[in-house]
Protein backbone atom coordinates (compact mmCIF):
# COMPACT_ATOMS: atom_id res chain seq x y z
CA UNK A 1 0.00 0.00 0.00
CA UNK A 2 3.06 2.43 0.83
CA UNK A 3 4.07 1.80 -2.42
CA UNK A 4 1.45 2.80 -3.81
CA UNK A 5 1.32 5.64 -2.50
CA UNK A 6 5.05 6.62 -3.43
CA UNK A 7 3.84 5.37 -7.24
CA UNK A 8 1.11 7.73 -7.17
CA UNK A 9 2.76 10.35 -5.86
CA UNK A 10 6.20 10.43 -8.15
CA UNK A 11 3.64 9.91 -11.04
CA UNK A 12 1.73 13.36 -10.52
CA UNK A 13 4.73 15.25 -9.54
CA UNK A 14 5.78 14.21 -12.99
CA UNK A 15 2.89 15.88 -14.74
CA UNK A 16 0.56 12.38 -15.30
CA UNK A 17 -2.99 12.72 -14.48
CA UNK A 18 -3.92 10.15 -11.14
CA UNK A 19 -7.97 9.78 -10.29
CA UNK A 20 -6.74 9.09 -6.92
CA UNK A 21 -5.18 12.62 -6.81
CA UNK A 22 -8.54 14.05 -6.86
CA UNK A 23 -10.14 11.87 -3.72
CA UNK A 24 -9.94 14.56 -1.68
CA UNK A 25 -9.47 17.98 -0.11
CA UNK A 26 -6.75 19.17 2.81
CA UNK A 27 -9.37 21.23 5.18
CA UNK A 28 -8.01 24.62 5.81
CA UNK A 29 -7.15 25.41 9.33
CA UNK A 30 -9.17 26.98 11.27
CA UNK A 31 -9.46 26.06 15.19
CA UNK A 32 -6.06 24.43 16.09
CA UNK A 33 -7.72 24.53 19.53
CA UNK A 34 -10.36 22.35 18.65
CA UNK A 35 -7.85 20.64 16.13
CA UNK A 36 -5.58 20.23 19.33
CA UNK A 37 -7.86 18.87 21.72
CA UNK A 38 -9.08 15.91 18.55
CA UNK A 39 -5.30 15.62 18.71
CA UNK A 40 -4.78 15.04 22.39
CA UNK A 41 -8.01 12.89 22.96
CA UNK A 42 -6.90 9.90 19.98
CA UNK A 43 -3.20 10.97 20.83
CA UNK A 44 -2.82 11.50 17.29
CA UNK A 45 -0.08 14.16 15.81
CA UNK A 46 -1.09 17.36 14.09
CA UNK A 47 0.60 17.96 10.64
CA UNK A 48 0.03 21.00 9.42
CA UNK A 49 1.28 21.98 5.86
CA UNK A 50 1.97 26.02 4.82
CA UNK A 51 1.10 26.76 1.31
CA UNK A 52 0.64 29.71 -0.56
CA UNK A 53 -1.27 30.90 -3.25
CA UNK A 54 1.84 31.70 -5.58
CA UNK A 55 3.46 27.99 -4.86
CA UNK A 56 3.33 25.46 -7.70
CA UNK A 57 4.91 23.37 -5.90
CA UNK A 58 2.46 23.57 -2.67
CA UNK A 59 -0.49 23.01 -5.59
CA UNK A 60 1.28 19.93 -6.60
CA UNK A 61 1.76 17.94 -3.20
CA UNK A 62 -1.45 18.66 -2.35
CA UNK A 63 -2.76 17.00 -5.17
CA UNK A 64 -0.09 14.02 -5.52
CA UNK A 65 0.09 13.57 -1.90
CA UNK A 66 -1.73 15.52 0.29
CA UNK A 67 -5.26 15.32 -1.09
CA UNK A 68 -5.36 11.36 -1.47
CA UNK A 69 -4.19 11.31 2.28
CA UNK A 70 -7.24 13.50 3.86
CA UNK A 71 -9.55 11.25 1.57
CA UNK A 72 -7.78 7.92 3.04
CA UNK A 73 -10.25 6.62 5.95
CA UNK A 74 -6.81 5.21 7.24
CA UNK A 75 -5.07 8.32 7.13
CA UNK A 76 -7.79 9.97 9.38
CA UNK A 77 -7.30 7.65 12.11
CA UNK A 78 -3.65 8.17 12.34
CA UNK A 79 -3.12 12.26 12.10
CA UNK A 80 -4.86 15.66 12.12
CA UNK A 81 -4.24 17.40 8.71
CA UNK A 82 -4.66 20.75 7.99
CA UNK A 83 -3.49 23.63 5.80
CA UNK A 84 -2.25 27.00 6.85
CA UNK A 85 -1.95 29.85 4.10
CA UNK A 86 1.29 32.09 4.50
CA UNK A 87 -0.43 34.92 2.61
CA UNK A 88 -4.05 34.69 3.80
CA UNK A 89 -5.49 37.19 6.33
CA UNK A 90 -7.98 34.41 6.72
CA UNK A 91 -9.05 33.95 10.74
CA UNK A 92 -7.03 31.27 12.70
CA UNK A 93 -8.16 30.49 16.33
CA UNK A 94 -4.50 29.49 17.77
CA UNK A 95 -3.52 26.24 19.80
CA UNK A 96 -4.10 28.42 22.88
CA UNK A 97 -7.32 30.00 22.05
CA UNK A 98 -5.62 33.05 20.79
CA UNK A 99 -7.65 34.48 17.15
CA UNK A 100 -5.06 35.69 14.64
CA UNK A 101 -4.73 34.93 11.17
CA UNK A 102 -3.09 32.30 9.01
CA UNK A 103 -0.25 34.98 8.17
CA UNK A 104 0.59 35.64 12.01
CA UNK A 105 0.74 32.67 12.77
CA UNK A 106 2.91 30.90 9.99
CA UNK A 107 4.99 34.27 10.28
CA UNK A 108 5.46 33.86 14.49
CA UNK A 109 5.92 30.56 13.89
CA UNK A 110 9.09 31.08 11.53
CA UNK A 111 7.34 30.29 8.56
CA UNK A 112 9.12 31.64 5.32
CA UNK A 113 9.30 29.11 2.91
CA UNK A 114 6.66 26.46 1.67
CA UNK A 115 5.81 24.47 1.31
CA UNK A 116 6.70 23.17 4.66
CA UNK A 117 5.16 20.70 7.28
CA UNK A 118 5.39 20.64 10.80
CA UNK A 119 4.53 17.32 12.37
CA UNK A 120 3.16 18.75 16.05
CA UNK A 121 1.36 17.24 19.38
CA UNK A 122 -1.66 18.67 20.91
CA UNK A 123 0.25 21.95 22.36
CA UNK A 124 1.36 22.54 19.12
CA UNK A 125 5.18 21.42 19.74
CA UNK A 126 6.82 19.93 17.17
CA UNK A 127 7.28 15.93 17.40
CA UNK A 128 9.22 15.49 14.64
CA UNK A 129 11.72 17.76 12.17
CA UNK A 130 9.55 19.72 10.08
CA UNK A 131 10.04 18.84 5.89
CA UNK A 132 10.73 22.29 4.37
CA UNK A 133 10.57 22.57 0.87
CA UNK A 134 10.14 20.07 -1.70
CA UNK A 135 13.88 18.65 -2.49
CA UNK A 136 13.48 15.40 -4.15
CA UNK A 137 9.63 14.82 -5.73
CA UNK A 138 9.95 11.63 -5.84
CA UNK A 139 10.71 11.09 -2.99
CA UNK A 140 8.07 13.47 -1.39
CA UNK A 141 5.58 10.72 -0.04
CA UNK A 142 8.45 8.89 1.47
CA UNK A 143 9.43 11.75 3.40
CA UNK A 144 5.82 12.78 4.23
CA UNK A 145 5.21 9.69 5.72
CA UNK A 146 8.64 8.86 8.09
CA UNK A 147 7.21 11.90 9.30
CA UNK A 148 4.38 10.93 9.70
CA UNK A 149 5.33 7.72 11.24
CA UNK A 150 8.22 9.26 13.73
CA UNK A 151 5.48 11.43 15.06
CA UNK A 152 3.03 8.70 16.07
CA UNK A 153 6.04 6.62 17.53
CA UNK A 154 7.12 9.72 19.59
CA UNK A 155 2.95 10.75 20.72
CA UNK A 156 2.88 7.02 21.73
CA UNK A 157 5.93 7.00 23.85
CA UNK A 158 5.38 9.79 25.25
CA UNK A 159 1.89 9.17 26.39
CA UNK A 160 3.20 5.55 27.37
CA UNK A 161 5.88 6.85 29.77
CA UNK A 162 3.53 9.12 31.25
């Protein structure tokens, strides 16, 4: 199934047209509160990934990657996904309860490039190293999901030696 995945995704990034690309839609942050508390009651890590509207690249991983992940039942029962807009004033209720906008908060957050993912836990710290940029596209998926993976391993242990 993995491989799969890493099939479908070095296939779009290469410009072919996947129906599985299309599955589904990354929902657009906004209530990392509630998204936190989701988070901390399944103990499941947040990943959020910043995008912009003038980013090919960000349109592209959303389709060949991102996308096919929110619409995998799977996926949902492993991770919180959601999608923060560097150049949106859109509203953003913060992990804390704090209102600002997706701007402020990628920008306080150190935010200057995308895309980039942060793979957090339910306070909004960061569980594993964030993926900035897309280096190698087909290698993307691979990459998206050891993150993925470290950050579940490192939620469980931590909630196991607690």
């Amino acid at each position: 199934m993995k491989m799969m995945r890493y099939l479908h995704a070095a296939l779009v990034l290469t410009g072919l047209s996947i129906g599985l690309a299309q599955a589904g839609a990354v929902h657009i942050a906004s209530d990392l509160q509630q998204d936190a508390s989701t988070s901390h009651q399944a103990n499941l890590p947040i990943l959020l990934i910043y995008t912009a509207k003038y980013c090919h690249y960000c349109d592209e991983v959303k389709a060949s990657v991102f996308n096919p992940i929110a619409a995998d039942p799977a996926y949902r029962e492993r991770l919180v996904l959601r999608e923060v807009r560097i150049d949106s004033d859109r509203r953003l209720v913060g992990f804390k309860g704090n209102v600002t906008s997706h701007r402020s908060f990628a920008t306080d957050r150190g935010i200057t490039i995308v895309p980039t993912l942060e793979f957090l836990d339910s306070a909004g710290l960061q569980v594993s190293r964030p993926l900035i940029g897309v280096s190698i596209p087909d290698y993307y998926g691979v990459y998206v999901d050891s993150g993925i993976e470290q950050a579940i391993r490192k939620l469980r242990a931590q909630r196991s030696s607690s």
